[in-house]
N, C-alpha and C. Protein backbone atom coordinates (compact mmCIF):
# COMPACT_ATOMS: atom_id res chain seq x y z
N UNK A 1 0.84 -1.18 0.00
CA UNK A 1 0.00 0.00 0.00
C UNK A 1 0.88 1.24 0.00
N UNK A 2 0.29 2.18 -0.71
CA UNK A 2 0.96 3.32 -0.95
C UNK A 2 0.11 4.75 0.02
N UNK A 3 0.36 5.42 0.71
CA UNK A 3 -0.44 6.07 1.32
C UNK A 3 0.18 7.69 0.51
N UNK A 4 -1.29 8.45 0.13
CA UNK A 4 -1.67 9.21 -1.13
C UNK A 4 -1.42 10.77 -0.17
N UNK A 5 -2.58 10.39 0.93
CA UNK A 5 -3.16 11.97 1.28
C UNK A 5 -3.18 11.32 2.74
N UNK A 6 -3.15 12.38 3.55
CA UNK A 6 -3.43 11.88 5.35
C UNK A 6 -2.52 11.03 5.82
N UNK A 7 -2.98 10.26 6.98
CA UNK A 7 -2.76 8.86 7.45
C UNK A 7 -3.67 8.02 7.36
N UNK A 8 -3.45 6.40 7.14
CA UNK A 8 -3.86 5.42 7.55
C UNK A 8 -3.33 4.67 8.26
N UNK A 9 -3.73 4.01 9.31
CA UNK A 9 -3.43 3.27 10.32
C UNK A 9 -3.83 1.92 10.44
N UNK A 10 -3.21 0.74 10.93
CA UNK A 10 -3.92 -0.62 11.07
C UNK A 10 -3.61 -0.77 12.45
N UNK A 11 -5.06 -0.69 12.77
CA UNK A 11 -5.54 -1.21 14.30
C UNK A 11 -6.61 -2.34 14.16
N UNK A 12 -5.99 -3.34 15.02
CA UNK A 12 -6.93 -4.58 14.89
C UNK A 12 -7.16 -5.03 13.33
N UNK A 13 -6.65 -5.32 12.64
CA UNK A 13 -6.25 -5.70 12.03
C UNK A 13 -7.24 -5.35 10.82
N UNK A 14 -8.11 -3.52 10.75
CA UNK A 14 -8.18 -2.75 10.05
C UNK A 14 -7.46 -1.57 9.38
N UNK A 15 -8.26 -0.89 8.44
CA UNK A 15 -7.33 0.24 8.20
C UNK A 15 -8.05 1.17 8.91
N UNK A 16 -7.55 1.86 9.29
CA UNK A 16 -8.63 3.39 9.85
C UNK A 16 -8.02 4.34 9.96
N UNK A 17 -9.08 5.65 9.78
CA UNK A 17 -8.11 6.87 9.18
C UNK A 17 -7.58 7.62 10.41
N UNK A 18 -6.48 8.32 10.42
CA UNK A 18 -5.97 8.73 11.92
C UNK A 18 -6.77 10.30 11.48
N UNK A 19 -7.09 10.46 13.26
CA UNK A 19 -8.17 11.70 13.38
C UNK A 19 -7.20 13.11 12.46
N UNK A 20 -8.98 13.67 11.88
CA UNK A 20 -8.99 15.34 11.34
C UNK A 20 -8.33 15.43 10.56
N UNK A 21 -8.04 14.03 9.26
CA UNK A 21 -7.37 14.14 8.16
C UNK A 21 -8.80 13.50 7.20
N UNK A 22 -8.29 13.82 5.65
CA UNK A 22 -8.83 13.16 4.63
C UNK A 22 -7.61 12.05 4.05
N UNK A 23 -7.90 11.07 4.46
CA UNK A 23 -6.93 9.67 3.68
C UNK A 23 -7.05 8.87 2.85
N UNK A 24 -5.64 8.70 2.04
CA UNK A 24 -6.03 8.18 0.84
C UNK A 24 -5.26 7.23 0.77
N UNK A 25 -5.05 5.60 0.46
CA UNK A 25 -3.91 4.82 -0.25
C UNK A 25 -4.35 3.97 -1.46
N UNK A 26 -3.55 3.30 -2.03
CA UNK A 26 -3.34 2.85 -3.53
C UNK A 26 -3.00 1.55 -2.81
N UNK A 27 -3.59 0.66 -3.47
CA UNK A 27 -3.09 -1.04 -3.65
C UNK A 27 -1.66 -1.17 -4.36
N UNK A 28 -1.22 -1.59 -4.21
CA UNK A 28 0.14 -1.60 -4.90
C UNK A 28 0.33 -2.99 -5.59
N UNK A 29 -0.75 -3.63 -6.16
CA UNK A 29 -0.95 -4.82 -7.02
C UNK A 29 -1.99 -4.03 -8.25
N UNK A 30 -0.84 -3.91 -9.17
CA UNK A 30 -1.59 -3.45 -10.54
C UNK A 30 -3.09 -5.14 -10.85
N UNK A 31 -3.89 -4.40 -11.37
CA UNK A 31 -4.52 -5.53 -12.22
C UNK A 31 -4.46 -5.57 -13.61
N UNK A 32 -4.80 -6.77 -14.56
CA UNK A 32 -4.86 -6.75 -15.58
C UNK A 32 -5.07 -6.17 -16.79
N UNK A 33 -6.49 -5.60 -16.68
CA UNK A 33 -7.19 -4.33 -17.24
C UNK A 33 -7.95 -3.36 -16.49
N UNK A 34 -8.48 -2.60 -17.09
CA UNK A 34 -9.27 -1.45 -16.50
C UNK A 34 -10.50 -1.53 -16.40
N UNK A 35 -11.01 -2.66 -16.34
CA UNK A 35 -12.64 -3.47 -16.25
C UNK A 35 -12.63 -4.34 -15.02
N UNK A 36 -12.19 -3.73 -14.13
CA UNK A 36 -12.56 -4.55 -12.45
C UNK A 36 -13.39 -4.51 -11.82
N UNK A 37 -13.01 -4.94 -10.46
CA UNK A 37 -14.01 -4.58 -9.46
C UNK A 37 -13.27 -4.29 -8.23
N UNK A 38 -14.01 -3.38 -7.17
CA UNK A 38 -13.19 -3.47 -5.94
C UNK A 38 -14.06 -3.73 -4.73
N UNK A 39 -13.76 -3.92 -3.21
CA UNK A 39 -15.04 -4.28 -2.68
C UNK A 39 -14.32 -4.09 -1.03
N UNK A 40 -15.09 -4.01 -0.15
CA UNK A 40 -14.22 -3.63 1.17
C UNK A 40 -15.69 -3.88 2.09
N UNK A 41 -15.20 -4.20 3.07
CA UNK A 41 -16.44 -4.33 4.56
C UNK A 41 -15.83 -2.36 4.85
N UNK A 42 -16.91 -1.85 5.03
CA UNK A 42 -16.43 -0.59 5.44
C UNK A 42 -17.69 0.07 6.83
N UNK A 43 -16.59 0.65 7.37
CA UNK A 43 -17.93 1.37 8.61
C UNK A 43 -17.31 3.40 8.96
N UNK A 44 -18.11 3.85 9.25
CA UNK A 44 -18.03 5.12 10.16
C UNK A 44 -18.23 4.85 11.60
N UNK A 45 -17.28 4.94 12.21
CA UNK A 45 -17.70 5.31 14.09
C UNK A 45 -18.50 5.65 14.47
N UNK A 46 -19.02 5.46 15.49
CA UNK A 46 -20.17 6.59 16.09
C UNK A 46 -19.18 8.09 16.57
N UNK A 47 -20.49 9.12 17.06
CA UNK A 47 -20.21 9.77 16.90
C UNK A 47 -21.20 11.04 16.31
N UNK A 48 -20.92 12.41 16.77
CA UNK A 48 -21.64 13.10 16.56
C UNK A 48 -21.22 14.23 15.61
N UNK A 49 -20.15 13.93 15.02
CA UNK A 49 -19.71 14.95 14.20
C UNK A 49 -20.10 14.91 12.72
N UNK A 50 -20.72 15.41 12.23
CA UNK A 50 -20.77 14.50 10.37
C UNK A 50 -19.81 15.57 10.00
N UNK A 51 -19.98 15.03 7.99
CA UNK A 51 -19.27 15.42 7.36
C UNK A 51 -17.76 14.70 7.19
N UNK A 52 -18.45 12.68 7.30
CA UNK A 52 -17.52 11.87 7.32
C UNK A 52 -18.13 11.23 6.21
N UNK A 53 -16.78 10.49 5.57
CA UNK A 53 -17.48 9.29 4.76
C UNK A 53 -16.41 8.20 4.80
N UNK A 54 -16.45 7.76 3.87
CA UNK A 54 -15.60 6.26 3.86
C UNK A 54 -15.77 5.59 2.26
N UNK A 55 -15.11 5.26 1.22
CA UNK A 55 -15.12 4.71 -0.25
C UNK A 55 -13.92 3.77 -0.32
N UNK A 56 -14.15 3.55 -1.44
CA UNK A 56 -12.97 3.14 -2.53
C UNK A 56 -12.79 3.62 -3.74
N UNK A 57 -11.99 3.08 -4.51
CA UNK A 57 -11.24 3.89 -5.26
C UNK A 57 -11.33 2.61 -6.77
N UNK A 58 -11.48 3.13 -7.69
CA UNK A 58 -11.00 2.57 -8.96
C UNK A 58 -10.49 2.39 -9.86
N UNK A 59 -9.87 2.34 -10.86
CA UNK A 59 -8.75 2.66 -12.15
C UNK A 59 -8.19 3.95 -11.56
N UNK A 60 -7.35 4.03 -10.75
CA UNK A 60 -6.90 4.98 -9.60
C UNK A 60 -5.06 4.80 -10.92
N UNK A 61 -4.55 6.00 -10.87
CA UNK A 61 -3.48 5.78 -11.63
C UNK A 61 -2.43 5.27 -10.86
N UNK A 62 -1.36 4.86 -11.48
CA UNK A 62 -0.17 4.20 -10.52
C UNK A 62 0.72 5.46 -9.98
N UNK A 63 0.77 6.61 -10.30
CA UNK A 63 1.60 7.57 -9.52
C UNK A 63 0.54 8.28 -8.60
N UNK A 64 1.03 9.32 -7.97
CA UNK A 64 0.30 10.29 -7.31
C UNK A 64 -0.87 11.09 -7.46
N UNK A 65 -0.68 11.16 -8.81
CA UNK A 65 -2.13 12.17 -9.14
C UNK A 65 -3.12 11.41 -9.14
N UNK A 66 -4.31 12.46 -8.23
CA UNK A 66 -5.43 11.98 -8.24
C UNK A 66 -6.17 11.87 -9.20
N UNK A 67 -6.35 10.72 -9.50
CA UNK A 67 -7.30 10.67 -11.10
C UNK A 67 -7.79 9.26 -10.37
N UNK A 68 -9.26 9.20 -10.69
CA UNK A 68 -9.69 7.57 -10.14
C UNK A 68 -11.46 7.66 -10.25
N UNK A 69 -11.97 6.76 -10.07
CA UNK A 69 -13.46 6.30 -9.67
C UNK A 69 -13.60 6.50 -8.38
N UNK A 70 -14.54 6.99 -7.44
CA UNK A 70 -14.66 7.20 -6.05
C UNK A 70 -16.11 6.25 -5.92
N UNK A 71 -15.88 5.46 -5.41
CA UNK A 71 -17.18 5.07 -4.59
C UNK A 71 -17.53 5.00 -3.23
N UNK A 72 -18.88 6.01 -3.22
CA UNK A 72 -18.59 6.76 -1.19
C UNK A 72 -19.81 6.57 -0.72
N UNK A 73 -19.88 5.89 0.50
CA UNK A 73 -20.78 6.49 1.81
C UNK A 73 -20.37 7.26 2.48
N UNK A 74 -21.36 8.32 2.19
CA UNK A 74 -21.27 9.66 2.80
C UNK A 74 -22.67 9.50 4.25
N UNK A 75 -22.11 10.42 5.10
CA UNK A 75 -22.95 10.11 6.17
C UNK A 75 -23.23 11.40 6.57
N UNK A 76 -22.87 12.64 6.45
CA UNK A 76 -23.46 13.83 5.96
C UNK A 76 -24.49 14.07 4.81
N UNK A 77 -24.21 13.85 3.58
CA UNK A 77 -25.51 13.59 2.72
C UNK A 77 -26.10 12.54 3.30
N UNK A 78 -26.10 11.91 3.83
CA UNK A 78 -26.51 10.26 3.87
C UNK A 78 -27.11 9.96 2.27
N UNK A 79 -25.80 9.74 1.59
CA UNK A 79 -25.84 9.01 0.44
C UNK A 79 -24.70 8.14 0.11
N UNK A 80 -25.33 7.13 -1.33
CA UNK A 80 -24.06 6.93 -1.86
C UNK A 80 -23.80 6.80 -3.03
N UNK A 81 -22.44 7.55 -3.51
CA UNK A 81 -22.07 8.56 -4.38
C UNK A 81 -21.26 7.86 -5.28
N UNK A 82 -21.23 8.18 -6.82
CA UNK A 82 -20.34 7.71 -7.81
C UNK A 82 -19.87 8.80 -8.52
N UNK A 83 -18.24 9.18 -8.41
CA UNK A 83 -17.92 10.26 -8.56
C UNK A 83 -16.68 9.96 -9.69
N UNK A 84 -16.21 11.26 -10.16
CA UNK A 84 -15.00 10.60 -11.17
C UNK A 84 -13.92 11.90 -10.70
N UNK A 85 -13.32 11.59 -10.44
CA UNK A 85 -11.76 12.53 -9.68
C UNK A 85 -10.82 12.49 -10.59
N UNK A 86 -10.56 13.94 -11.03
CA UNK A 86 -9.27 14.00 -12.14
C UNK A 86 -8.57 15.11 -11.62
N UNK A 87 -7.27 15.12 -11.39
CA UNK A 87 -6.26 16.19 -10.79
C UNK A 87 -7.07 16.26 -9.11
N UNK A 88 -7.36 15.06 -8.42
CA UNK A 88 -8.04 16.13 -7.34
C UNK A 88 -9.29 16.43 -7.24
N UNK A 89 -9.79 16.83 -8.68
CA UNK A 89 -11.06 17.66 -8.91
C UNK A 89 -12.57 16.36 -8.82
N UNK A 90 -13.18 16.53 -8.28
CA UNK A 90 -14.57 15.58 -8.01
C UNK A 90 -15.72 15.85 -9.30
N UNK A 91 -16.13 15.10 -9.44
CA UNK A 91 -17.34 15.66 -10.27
C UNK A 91 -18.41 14.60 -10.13
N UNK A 92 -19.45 14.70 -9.36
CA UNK A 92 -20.36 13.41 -9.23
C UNK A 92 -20.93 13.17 -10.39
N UNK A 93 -20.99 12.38 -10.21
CA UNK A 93 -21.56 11.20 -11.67
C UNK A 93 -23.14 10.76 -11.08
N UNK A 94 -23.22 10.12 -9.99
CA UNK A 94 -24.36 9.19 -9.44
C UNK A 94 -24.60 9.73 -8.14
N UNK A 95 -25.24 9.36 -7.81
CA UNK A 95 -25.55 9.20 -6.03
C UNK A 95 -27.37 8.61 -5.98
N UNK A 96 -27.21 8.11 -4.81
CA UNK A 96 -28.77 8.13 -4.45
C UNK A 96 -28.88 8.20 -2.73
N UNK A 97 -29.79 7.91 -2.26
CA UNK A 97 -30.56 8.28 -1.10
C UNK A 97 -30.06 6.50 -0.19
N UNK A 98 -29.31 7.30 0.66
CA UNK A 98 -28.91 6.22 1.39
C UNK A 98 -28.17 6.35 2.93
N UNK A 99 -29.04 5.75 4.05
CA UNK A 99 -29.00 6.10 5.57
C UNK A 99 -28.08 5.76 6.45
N UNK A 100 -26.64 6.00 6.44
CA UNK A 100 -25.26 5.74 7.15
C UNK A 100 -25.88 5.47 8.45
N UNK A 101 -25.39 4.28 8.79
CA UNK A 101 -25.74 4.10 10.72
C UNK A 101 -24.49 4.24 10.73
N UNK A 102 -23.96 5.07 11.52
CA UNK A 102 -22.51 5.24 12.08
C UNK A 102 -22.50 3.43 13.09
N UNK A 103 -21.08 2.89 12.86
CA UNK A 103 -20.94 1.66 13.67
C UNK A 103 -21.49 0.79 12.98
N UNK A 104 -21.79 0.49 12.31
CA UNK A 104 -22.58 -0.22 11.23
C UNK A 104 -21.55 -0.76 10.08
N UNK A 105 -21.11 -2.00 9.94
CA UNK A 105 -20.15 -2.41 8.61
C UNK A 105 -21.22 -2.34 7.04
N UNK A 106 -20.48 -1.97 6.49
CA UNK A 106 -21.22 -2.63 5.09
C UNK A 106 -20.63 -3.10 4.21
N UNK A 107 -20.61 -3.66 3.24
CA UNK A 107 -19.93 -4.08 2.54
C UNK A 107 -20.51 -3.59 1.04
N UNK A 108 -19.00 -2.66 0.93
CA UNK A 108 -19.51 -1.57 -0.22
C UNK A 108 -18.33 -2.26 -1.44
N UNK A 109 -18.68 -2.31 -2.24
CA UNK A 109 -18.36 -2.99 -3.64
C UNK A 109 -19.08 -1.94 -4.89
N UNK A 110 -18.21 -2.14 -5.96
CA UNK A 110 -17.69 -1.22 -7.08
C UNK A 110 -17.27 -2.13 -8.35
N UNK A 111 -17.88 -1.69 -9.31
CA UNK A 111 -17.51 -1.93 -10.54
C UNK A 111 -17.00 -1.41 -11.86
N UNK A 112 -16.32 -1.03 -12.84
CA UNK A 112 -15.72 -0.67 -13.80
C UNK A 112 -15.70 -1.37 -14.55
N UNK A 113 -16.91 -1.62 -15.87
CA UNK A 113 -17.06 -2.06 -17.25
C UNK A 113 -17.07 -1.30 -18.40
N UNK A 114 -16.10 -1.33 -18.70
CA UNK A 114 -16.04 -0.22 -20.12
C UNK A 114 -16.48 1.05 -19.46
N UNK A 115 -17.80 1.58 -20.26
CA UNK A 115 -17.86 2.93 -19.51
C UNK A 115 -18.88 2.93 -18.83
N UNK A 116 -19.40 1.68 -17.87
CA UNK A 116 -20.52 1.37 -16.48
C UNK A 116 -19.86 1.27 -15.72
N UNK A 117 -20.41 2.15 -14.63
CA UNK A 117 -19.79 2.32 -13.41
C UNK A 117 -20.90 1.74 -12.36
N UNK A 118 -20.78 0.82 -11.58
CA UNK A 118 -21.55 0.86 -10.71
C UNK A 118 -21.32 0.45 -9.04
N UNK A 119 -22.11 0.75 -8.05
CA UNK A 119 -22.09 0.66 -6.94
C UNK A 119 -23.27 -0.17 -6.06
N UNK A 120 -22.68 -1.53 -4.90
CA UNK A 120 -23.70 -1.96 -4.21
C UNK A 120 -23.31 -1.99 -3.12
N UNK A 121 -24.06 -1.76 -2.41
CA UNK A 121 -24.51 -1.84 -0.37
C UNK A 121 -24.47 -2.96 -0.44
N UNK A 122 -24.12 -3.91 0.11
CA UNK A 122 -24.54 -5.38 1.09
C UNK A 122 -25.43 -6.27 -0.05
N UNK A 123 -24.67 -6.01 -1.55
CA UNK A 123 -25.12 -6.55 -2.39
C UNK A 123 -26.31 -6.14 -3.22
N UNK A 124 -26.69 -4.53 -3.01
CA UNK A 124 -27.66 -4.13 -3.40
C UNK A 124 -27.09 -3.15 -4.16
N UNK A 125 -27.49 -3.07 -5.64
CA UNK A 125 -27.08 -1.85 -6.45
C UNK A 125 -27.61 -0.75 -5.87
N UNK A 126 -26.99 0.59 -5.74
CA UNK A 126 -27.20 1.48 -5.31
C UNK A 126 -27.15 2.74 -6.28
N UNK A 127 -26.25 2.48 -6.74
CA UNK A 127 -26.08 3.72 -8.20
C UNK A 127 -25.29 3.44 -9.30
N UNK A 128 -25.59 3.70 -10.66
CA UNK A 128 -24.99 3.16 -11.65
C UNK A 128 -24.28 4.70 -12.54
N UNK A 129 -23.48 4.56 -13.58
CA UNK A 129 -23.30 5.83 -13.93
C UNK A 129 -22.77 5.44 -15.00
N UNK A 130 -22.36 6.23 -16.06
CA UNK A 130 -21.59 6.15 -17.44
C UNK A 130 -20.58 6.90 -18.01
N UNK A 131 -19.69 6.58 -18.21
CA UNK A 131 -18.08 7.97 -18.00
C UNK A 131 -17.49 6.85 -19.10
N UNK A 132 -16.50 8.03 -19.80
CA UNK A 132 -15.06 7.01 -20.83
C UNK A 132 -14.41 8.50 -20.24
N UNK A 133 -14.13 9.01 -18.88
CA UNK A 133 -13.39 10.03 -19.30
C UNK A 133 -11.78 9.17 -18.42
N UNK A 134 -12.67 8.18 -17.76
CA UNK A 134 -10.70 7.25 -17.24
C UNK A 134 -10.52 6.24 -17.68
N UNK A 135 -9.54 5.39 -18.54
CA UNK A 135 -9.63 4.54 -18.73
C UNK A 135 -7.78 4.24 -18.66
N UNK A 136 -7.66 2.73 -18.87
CA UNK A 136 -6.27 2.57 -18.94
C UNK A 136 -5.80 2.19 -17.16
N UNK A 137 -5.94 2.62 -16.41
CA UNK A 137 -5.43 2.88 -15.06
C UNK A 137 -6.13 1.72 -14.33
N UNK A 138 -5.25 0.83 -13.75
CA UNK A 138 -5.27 -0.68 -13.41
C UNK A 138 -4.77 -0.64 -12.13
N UNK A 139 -4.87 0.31 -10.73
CA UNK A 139 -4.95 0.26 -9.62
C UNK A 139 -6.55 0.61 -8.78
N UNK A 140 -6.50 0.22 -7.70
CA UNK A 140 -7.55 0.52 -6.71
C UNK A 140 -7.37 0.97 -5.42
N UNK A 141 -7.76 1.54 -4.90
CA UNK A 141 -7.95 1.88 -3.22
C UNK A 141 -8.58 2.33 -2.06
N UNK A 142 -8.34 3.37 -1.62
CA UNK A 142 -9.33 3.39 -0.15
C UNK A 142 -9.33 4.62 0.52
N UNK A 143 -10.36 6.03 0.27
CA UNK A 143 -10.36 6.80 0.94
C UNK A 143 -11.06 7.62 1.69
N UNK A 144 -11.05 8.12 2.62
CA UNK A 144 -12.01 7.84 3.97
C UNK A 144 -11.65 9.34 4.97
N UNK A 145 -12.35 10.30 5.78
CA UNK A 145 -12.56 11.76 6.32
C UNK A 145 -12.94 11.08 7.39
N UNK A 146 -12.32 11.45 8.55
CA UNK A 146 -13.46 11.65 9.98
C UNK A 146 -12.82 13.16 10.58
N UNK A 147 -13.86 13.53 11.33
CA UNK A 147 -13.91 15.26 11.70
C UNK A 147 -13.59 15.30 13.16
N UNK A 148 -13.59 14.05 13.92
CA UNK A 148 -13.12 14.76 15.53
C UNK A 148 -11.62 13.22 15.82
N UNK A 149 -11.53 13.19 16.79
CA UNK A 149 -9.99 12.55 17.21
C UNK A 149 -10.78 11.26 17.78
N UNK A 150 -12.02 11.20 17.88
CA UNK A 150 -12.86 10.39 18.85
C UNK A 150 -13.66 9.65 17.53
N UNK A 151 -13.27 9.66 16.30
CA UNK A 151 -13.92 9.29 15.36
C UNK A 151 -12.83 8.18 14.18
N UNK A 152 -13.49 7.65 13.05
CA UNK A 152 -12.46 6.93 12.25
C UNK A 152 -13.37 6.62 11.50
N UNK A 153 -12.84 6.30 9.65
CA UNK A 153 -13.39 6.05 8.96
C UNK A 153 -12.61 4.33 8.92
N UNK A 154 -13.42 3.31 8.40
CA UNK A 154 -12.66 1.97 8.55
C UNK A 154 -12.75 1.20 7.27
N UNK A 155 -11.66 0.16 6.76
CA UNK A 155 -11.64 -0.71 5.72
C UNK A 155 -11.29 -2.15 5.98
N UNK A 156 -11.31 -3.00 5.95
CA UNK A 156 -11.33 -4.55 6.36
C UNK A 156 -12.07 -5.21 4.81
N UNK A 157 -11.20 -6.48 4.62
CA UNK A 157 -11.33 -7.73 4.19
C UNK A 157 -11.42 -6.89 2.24
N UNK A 158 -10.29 -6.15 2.39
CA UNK A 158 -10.16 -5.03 1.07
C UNK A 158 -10.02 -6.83 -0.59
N UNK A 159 -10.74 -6.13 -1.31
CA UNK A 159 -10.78 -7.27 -3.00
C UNK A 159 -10.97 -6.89 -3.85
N UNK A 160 -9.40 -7.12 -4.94
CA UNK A 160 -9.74 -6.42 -6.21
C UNK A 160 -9.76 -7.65 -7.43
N UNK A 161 -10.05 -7.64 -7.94
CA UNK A 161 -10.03 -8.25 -8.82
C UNK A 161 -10.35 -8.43 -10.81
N UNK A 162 -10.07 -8.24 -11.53
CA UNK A 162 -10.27 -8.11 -12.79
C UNK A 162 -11.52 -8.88 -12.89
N UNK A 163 -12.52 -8.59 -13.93
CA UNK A 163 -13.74 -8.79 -13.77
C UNK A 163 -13.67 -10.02 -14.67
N UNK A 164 -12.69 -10.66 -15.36
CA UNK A 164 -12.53 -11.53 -16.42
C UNK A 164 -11.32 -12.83 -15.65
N UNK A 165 -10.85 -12.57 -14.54
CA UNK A 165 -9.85 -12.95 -14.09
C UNK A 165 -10.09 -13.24 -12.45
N UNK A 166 -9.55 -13.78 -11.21
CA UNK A 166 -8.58 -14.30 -10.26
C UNK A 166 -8.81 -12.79 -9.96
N UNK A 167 -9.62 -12.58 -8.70
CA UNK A 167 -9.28 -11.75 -7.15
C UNK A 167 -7.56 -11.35 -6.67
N UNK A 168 -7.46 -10.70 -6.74
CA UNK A 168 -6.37 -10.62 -5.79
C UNK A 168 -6.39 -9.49 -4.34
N UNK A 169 -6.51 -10.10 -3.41
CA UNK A 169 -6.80 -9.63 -2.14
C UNK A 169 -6.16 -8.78 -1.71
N UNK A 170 -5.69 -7.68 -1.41
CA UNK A 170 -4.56 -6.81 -0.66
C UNK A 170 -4.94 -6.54 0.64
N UNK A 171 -4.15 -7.66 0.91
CA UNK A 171 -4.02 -7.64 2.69
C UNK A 171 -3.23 -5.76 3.24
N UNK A 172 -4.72 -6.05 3.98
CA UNK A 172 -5.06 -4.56 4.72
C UNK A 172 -3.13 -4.07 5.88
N UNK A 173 -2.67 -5.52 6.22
CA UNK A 173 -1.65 -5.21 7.20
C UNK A 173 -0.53 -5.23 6.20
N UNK A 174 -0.39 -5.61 5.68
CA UNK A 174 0.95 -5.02 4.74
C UNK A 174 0.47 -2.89 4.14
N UNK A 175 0.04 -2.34 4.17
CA UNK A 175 -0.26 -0.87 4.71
C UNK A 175 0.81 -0.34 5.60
N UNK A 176 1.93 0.53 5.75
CA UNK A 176 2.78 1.07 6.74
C UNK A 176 1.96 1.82 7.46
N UNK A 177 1.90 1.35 9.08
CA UNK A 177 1.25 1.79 10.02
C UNK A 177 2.37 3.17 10.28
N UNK A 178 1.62 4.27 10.21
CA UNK A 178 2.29 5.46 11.19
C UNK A 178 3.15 6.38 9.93
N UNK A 179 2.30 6.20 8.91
CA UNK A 179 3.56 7.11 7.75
C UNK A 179 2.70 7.88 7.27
């Protein structure tokens, strides 16, 4: 794992974001093509602060610049969002109407087919979208906001895999704790 923006941390043998940052890391196992999938058990803390969320990341490029697929539970909108990030810059694509229980895991999963983008909750499509503006870019990852020191955005049991091909898992503890 490559850590982008913020900190990430592995406690208990998650990732979670260290307080009053926005964090970002990269899988550091290219995949095959640019038609994957990615998928993570993910939660928000409790807590009374919003203006947290928690995603992943898709055809994310192999250097630094932010260019990628965002797929987010947001718990301020209480939605969840399909966005396309180039230089940094956000531009939502999708979203729909959807109720963050802070403390609550879900298991949020992501797709990249040609130019279908889509997103499911706990196996439930949630939002679909249509973009050719990324293509080529064969990494994935994980990025996640919490707003007080008493808070954390979380990632566990992280899976990427080419949609034509063999999973490959990126174990959450190989991540450098504390960088």
């Amino acid at each position: 794992w490559t850590e982008l923006e913020g900190d990430i941390d592995v406690v208990t043998n998650e990732a979670r974001t260290t307080p009053l940052f926005v964090s970002a890391a990269r899988a550091e196992s290219a995949l095959a093509t640019d038609d994957h999938y990615v998928q993570a058990d993910v939660l928000l803390s409790g807590g009374t602060t919003a203006g947290r969320f928690v995603g992943i990341s898709a055809r994310r490029r192999s250097d630094a610049t932010n260019t990628y697929y965002w797929f987010v539970l947001d718990d301020d909108l209480n939605q969840v969002r399909v966005n396309r990030v180039v230089g940094g810059t956000a531009t939502l694509l999708a979203n729909s109407a959807f109720t963050v229980v802070l403390g609550t895991s879900y298991l949020l999963k992501a797709q990249v087919n040609g130019s279908s983008l889509e997103v499911w909750v706990d196996s439930v499509s949630k939002a679909t979208a249509t973009d050719t503006n990324i293509v080529d870019n064969l990494y994935t990852g994980i990025r996640g906001r919490n707003n007080n020191a008493a808070q954390y955005a979380r990632w566990d049991n992280f899976e990427a895999g080419d949609l034509a091909g063999a999973a490959i898992v990126q174990n959450l503890m190989m991540m450098g704790v504390g960088h």
